[in-house]
Protein backbone atom coordinates (compact mmCIF):
# COMPACT_ATOMS: atom_id res chain seq x y z
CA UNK A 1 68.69 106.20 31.29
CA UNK A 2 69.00 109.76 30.20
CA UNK A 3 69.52 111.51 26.72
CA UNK A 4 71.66 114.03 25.22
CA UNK A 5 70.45 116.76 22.77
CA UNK A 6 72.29 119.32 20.75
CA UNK A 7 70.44 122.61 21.44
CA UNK A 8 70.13 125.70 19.00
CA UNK A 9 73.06 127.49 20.39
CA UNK A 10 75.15 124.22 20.35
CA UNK A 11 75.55 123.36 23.39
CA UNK A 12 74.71 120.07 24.53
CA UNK A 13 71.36 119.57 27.28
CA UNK A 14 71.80 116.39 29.39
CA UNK A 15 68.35 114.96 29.94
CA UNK A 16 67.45 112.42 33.11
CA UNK A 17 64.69 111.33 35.46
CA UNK A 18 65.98 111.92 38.93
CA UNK A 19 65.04 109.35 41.91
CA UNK A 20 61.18 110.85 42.40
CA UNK A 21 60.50 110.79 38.38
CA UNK A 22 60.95 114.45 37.82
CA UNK A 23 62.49 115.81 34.35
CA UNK A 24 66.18 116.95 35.02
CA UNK A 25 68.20 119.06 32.49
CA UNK A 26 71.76 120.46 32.62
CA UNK A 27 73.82 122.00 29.41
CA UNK A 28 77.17 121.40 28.90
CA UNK A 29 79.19 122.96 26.00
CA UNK A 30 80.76 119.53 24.59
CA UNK A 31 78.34 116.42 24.52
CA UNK A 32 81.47 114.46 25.97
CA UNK A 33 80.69 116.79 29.66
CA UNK A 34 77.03 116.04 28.84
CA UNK A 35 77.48 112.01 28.46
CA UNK A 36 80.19 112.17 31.72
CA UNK A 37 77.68 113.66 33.54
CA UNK A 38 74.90 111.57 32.73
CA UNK A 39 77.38 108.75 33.72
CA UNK A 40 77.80 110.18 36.97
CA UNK A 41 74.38 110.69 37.61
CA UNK A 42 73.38 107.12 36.59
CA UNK A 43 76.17 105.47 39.28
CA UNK A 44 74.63 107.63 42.05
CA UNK A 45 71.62 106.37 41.74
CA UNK A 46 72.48 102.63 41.57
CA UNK A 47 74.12 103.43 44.31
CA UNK A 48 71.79 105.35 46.34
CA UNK A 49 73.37 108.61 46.24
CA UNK A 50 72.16 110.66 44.07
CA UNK A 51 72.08 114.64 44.75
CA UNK A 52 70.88 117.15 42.90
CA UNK A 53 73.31 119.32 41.08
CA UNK A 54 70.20 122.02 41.74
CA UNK A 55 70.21 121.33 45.02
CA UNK A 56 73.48 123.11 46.40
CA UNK A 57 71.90 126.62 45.24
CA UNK A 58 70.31 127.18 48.51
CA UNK A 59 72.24 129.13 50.50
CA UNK A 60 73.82 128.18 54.20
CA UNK A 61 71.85 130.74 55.98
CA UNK A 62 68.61 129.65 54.21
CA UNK A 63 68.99 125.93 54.99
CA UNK A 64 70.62 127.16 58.58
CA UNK A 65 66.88 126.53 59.81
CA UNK A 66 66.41 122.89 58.26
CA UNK A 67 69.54 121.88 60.71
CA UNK A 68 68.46 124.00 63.79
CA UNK A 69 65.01 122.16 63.71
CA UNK A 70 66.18 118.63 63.95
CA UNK A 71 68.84 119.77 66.91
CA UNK A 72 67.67 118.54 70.73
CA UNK A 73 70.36 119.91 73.17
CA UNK A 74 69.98 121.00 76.47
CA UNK A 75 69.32 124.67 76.46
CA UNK A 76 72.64 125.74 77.53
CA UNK A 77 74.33 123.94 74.53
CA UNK A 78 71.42 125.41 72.18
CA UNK A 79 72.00 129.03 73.72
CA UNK A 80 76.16 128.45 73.58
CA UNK A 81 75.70 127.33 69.85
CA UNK A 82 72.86 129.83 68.49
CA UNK A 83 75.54 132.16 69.82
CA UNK A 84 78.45 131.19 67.91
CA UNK A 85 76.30 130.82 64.67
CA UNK A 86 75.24 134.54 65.25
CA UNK A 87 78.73 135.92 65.92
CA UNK A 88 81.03 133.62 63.68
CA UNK A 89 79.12 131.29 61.17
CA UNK A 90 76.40 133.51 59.82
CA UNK A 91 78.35 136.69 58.92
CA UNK A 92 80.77 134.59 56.40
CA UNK A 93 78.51 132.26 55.31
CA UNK A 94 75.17 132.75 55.22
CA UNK A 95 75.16 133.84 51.80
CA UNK A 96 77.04 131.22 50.28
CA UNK A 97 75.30 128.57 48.48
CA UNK A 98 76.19 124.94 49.75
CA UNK A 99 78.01 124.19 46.30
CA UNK A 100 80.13 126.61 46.72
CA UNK A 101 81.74 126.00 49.86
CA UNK A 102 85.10 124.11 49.43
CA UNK A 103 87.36 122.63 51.39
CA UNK A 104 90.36 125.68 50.47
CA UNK A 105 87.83 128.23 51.95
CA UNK A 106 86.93 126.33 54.88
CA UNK A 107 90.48 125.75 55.50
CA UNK A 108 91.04 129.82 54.83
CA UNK A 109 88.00 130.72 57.56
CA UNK A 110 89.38 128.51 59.85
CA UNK A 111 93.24 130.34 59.57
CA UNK A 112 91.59 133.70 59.99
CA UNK A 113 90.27 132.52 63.18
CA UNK A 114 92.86 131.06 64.70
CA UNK A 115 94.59 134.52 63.94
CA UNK A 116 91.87 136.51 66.70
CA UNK A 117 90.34 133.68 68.67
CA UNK A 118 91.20 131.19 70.82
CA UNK A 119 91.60 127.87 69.81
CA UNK A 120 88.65 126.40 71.90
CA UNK A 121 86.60 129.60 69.98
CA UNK A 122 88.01 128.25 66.55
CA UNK A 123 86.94 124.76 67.10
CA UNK A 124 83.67 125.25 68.04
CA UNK A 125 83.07 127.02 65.19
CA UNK A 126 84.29 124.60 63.09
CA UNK A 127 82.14 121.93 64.51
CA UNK A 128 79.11 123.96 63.80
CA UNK A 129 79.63 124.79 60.41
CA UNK A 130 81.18 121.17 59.59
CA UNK A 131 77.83 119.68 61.61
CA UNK A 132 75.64 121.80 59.35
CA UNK A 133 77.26 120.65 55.90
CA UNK A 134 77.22 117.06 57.25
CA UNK A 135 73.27 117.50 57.65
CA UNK A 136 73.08 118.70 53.99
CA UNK A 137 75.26 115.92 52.53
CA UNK A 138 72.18 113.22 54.36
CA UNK A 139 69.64 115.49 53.03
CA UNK A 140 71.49 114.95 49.52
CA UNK A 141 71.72 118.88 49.07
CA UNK A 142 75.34 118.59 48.56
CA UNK A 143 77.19 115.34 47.56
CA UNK A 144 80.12 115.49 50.46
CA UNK A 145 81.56 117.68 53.21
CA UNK A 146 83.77 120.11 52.18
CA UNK A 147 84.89 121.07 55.86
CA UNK A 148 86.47 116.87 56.06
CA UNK A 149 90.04 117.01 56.82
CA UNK A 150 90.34 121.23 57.50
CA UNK A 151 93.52 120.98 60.42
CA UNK A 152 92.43 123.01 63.31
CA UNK A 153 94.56 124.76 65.48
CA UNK A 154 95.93 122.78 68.49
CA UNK A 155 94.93 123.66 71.91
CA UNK A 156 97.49 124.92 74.05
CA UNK A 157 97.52 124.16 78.11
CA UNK A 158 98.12 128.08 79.66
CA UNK A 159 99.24 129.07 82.86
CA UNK A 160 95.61 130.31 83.68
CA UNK A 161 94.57 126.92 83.41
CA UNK A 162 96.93 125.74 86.20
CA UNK A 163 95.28 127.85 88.94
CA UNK A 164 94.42 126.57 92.01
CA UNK A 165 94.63 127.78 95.59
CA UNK A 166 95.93 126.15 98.96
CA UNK A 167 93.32 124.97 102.02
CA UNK A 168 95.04 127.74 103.72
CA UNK A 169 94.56 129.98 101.55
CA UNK A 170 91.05 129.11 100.94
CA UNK A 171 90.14 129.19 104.85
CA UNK A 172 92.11 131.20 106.15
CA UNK A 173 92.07 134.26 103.39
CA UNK A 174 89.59 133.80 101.17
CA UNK A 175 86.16 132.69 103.24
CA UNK A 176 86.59 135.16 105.58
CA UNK A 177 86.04 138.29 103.20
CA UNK A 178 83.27 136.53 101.43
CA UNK A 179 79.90 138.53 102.38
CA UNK A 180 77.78 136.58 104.49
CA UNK A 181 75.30 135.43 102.45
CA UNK A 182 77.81 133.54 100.15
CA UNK A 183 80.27 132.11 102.70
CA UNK A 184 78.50 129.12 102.87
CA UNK A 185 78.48 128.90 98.87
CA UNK A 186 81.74 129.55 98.42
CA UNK A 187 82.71 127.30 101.38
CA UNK A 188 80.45 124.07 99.54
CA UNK A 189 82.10 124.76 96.14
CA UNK A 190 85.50 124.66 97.89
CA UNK A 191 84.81 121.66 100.43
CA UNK A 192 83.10 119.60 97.89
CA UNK A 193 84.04 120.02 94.73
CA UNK A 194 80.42 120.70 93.12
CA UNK A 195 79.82 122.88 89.69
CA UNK A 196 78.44 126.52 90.26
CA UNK A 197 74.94 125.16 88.59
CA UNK A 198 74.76 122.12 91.03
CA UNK A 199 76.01 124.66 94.38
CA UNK A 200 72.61 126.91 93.13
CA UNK A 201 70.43 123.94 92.29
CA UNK A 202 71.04 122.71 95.80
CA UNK A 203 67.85 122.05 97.99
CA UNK A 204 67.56 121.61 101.64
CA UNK A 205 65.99 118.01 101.05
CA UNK A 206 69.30 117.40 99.05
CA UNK A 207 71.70 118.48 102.35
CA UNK A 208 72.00 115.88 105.42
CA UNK A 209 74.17 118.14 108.23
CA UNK A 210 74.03 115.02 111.05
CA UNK A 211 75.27 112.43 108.18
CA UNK A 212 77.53 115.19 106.62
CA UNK A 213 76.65 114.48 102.92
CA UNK A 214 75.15 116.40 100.28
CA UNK A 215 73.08 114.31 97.84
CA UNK A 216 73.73 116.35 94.14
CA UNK A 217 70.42 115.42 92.31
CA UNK A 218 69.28 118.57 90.53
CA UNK A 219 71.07 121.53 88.90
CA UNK A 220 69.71 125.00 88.01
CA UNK A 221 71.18 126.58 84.27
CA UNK A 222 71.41 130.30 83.45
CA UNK A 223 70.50 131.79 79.97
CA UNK A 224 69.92 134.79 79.21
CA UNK A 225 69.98 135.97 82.50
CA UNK A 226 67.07 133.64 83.49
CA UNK A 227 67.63 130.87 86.01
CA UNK A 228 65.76 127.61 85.69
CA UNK A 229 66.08 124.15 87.76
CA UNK A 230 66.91 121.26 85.96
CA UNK A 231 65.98 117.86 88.11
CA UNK A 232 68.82 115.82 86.76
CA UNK A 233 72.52 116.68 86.69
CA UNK A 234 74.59 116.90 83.55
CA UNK A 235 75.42 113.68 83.71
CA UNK A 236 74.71 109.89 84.70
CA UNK A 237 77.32 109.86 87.16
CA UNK A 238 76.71 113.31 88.67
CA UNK A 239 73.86 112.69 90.43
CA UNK A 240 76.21 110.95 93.47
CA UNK A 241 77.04 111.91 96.84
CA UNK A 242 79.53 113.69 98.34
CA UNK A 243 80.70 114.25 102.04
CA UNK A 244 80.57 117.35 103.73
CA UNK A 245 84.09 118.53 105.64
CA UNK A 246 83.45 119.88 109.09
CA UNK A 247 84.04 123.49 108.17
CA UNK A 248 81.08 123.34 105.52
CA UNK A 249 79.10 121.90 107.85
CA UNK A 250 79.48 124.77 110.19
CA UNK A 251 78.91 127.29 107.12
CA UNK A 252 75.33 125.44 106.30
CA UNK A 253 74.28 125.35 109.70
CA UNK A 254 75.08 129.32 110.17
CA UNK A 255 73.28 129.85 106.82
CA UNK A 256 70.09 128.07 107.46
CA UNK A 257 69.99 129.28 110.45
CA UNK A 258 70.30 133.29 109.36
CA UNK A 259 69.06 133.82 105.67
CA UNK A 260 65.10 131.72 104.30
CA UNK A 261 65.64 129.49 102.10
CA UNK A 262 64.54 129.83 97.92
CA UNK A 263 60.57 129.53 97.33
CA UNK A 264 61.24 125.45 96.15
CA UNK A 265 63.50 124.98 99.25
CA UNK A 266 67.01 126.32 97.73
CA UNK A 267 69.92 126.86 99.60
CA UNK A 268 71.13 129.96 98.34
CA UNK A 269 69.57 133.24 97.05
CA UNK A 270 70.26 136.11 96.64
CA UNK A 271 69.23 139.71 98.30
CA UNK A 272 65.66 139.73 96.95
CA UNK A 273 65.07 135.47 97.48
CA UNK A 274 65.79 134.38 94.06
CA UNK A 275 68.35 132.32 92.67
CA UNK A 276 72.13 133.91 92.26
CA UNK A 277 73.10 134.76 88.85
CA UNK A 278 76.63 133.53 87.80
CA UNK A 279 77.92 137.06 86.07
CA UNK A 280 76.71 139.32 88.90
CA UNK A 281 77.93 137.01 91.63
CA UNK A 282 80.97 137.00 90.11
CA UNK A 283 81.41 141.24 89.22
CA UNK A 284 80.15 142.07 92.61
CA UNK A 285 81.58 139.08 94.99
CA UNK A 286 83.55 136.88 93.73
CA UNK A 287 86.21 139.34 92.40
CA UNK A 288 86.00 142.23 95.11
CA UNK A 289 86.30 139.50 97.51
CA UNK A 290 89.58 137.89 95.59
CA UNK A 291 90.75 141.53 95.84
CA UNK A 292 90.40 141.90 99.64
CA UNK A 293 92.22 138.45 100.32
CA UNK A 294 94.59 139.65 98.49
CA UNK A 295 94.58 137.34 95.67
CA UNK A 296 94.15 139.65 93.03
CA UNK A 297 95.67 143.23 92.46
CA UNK A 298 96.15 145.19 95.53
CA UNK A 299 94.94 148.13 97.28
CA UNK A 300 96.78 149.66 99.85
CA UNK A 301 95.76 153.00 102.19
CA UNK A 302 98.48 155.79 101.35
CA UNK A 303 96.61 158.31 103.06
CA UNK A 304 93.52 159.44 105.17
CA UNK A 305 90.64 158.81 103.05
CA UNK A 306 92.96 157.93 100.09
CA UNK A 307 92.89 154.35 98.76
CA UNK A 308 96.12 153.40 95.73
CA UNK A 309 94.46 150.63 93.76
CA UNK A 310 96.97 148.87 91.82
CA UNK A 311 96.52 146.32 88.83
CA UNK A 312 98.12 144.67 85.67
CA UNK A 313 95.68 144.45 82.43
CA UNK A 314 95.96 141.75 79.97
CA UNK A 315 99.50 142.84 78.17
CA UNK A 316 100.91 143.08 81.63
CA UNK A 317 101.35 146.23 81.99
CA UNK A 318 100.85 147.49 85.83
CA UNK A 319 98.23 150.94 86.83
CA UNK A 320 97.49 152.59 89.42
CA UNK A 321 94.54 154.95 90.26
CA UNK A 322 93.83 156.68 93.52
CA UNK A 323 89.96 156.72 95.34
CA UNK A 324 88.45 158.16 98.61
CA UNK A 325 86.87 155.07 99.37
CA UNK A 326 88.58 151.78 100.05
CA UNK A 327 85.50 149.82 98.29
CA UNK A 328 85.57 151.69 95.05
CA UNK A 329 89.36 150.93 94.93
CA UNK A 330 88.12 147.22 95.49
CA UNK A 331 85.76 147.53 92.91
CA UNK A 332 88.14 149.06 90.25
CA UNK A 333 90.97 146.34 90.51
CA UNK A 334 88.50 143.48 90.74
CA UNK A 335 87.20 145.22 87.27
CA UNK A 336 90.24 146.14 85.53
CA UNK A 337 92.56 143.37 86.84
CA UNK A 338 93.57 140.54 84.02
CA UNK A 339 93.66 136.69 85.24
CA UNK A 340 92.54 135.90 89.04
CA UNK A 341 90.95 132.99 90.54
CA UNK A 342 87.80 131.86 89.08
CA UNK A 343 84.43 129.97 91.11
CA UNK A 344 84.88 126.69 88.90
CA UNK A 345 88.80 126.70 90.01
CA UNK A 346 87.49 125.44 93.55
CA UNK A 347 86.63 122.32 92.12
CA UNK A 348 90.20 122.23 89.95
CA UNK A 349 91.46 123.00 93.45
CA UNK A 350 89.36 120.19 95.88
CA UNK A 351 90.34 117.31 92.82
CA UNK A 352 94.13 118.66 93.31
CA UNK A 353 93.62 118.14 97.05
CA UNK A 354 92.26 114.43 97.19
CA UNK A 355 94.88 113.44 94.76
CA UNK A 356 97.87 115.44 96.59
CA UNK A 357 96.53 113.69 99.54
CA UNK A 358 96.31 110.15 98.42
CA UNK A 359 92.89 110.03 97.54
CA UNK A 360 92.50 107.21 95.32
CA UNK A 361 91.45 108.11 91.53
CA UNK A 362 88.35 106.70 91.57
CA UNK A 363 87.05 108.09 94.56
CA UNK A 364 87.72 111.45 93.90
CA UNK A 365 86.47 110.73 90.01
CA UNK A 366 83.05 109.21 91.89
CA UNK A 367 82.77 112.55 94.35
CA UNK A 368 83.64 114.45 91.10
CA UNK A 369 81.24 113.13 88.92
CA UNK A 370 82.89 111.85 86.14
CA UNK A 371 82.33 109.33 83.85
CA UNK A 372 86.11 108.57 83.70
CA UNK A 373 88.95 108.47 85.82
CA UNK A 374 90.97 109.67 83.10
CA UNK A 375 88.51 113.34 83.46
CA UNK A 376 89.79 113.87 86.50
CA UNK A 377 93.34 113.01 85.85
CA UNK A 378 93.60 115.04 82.79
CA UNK A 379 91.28 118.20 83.46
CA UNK A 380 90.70 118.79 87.54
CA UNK A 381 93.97 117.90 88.98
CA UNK A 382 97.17 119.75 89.23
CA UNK A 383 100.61 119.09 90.21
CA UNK A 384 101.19 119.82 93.65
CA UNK A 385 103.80 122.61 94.53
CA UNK A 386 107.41 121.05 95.35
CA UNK A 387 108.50 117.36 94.73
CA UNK A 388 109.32 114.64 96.89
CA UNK A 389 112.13 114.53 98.96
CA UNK A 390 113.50 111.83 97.28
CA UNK A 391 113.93 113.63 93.68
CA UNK A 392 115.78 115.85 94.96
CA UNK A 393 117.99 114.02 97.35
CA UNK A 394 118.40 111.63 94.55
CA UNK A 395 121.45 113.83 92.99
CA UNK A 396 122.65 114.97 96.43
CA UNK A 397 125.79 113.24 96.54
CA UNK A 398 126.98 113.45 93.06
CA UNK A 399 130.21 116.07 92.82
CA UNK A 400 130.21 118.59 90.01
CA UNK A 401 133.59 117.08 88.92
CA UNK A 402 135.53 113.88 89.25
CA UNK A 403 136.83 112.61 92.42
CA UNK A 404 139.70 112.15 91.27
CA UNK A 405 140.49 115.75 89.76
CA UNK A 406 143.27 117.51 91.32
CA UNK A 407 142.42 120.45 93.43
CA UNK A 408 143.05 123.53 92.11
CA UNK A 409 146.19 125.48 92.37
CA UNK A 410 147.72 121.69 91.96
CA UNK A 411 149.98 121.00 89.55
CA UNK A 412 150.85 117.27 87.80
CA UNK A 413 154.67 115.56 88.59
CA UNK A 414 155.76 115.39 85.11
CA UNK A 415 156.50 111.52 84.64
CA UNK A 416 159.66 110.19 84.39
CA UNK A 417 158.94 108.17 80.72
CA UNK A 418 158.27 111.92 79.84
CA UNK A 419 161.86 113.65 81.36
């Protein structure tokens, strides 16, 4: 049990033995704070959970390396999150001592977020900073989490997460513009449904052209710019296999049989035989490519050797611009343009196909790779444009007024009770 003294200034020093048998002091200026305190401090350790009041001087960004020690991710996740720490987390609190984080400011941050970021952005920030103060409440630096109960900002379904586009479309305008060496990428992603990291992982051991199935067993991951394999997929139930549609299998057999494969056996590579990287497929194929099916923007020929290039930016406002060559018009839309198709919306699109098309759930969930049947149902499929004949036809006969209403023009015989 600890002891109170009355020191020279008169104040009162609380004295106690913490947990390990070290001396403890704290001064309070009445000896009834001193003798609450000691109170307190006595209960937590009965109780197991006694913290240091010293303890919450160290500061976030000092203890920031404590937490990112004991973290095992994959390195994706650790890249994603060491990059949300650097740009969000850090700059407001790493100076802060634990102790002095509340739940008001937390709840403050969080507001002032939501005001310039999306609320995916928001949320992942506060799962970071709430996961760090939850590792310094078990490491008894702080006695609870301030960042409990903080409301977060609700996330809001947006018309850019609706888009898909038709088989048609898909075969008819958008493979055929694809450069060469990606058609049969593009066409896989589209015809199967696979994630951009499991279309670049894909080996030739992995790809059966006389059964028509792909086997997805291995992924590659990007950070950083670097491009590494990964011999499991991201989850238990995406390593699974998934038929091939004719037209892919015509696109595979036309690649293998035109571009060498990667150094480990890989499908696709790029121009110099390594893997493709995600950003520079997508700047320099994926978007020109939307532009020339005409999917995105527009460029039209107004002249000889004169190219209009026409594009809306994010407020919606529309521009034009004017180029000698029809490829830097290309170039400048698929830059400039807001919105457009993106790679991962083939596999929104193939989900939205199965289903449209009667697919049972758990199939398509199985050639999906989900865990769930309620992932695919929530997140990959979309309502199909028009209804069924039947919702509409449902109202068909119903008049916009009574049967019985007289016709206009019509007058009522006054009664004779009434004459």
């Amino acid at each position: 049990m600890g002891h109170i003294v009355k020191t020279d200034a008169g104040s009162w020093r609380a004295n106690w033995r913490d947990p390990s048998g070290r001396q403890r002091a704290k001064t309070f200026p009445t000896k009834r704070d001193a003798s609450r305190f000691l109170a307190e401090v006595e209960s937590t350790r009965n109780r197991g959970f006694y913290v240091d009041p010293h303890a919450g001087r160290v500061k976030l960004g000092d203890y920031l390396p404590t937490w990112l020690a004991g973290r095992s991710h994959e390195i994706t996740t650790d890249a994603r999150d060491r990059s949300i720490l650097r740009t969000h987390v850090v700059p407001r609190w790493a100076t802060v001592p634990l102790a002095k984080i509340d739940h008001s400011s937390v709840q403050a941050w969080v507001a002032e977020l939501s005001a310039r970021r999306s609320a995916a952005t928001v949320r992942e920030c506060y799962r970071l900073l709430s996961s760090i103060l939850r590792s310094a409440v078990r490491d008894r630096v702080i006695a609870y989490n301030p960042a409990e109960g903080v409301r977060l900002p609700k996330r809001r379904r947006k018309d850019t997460d609706e888009r898909t586009i038709t088989r048609e479309a898909f075969l008819h305008k958008l493979l055929p513009v694809i450069p060469d060496r990606y058609v049969a990428l593009v066409a896989v992603a589209g015809g199967t449904g696979l994630r951009w990291g499991e279309c670049v992982g894909l080996r030739w051991n992995a790809v059966d052209l006389a059964a028509r199935q792909v086997h997805v067993v291995r992924v590659a991951v990007e950070v950083a710019g670097t491009v590494t394999g990964k011999p499991f997929p991201k989850s238990r139930a995406g390593r699974r296999v998934v038929p091939l549609p004719p037209f892919v299998v015509e696109a595979l057999r036309h690649h293998q049989g035109t571009f060498a494969p990667g150094p480990a056996g890989e499908v696709f590579t790029n121009e110099v035989g390594g893997p493709p990287r995600r950003t520079l497929f997508r700047a320099r194929v994926w978007r020109p490519s939307l532009v020339r099916a005409g999917l995105l923007g527009e460029v039209a020929q107004v002249a000889v050797d004169q190219f209009e290039a026409t594009w809306r930016d994010d407020a919606g406002h529309e521009h034009t611009a004017t180029f000698a060559k029809e490829q830097h018009a290309v170039h400048e839309v698929a830059r400039r343009c807001s919105g457009g198709l993106r790679f991962h919306d083939l596999r929104h699109s193939y989900a939205t196909w199965l289903v449209s098309d009667g697919v049972p759930v758990n199939d398509v969930q199985r050639v999906m790779g989900h865990e769930r049947p309620s992932t695919t149902l929530d997140l990959y499929t979309h309502a199909r444009l028009g209804f069924d004949p039947r919702l509409t036809d449902a109202f068909a006969d119903f008049p916009l007024t009574p049967a019985d209403e007289s016709e206009p023009g019509e007058t009522e015989e006054p009664s004779e009770e009434g004459s």
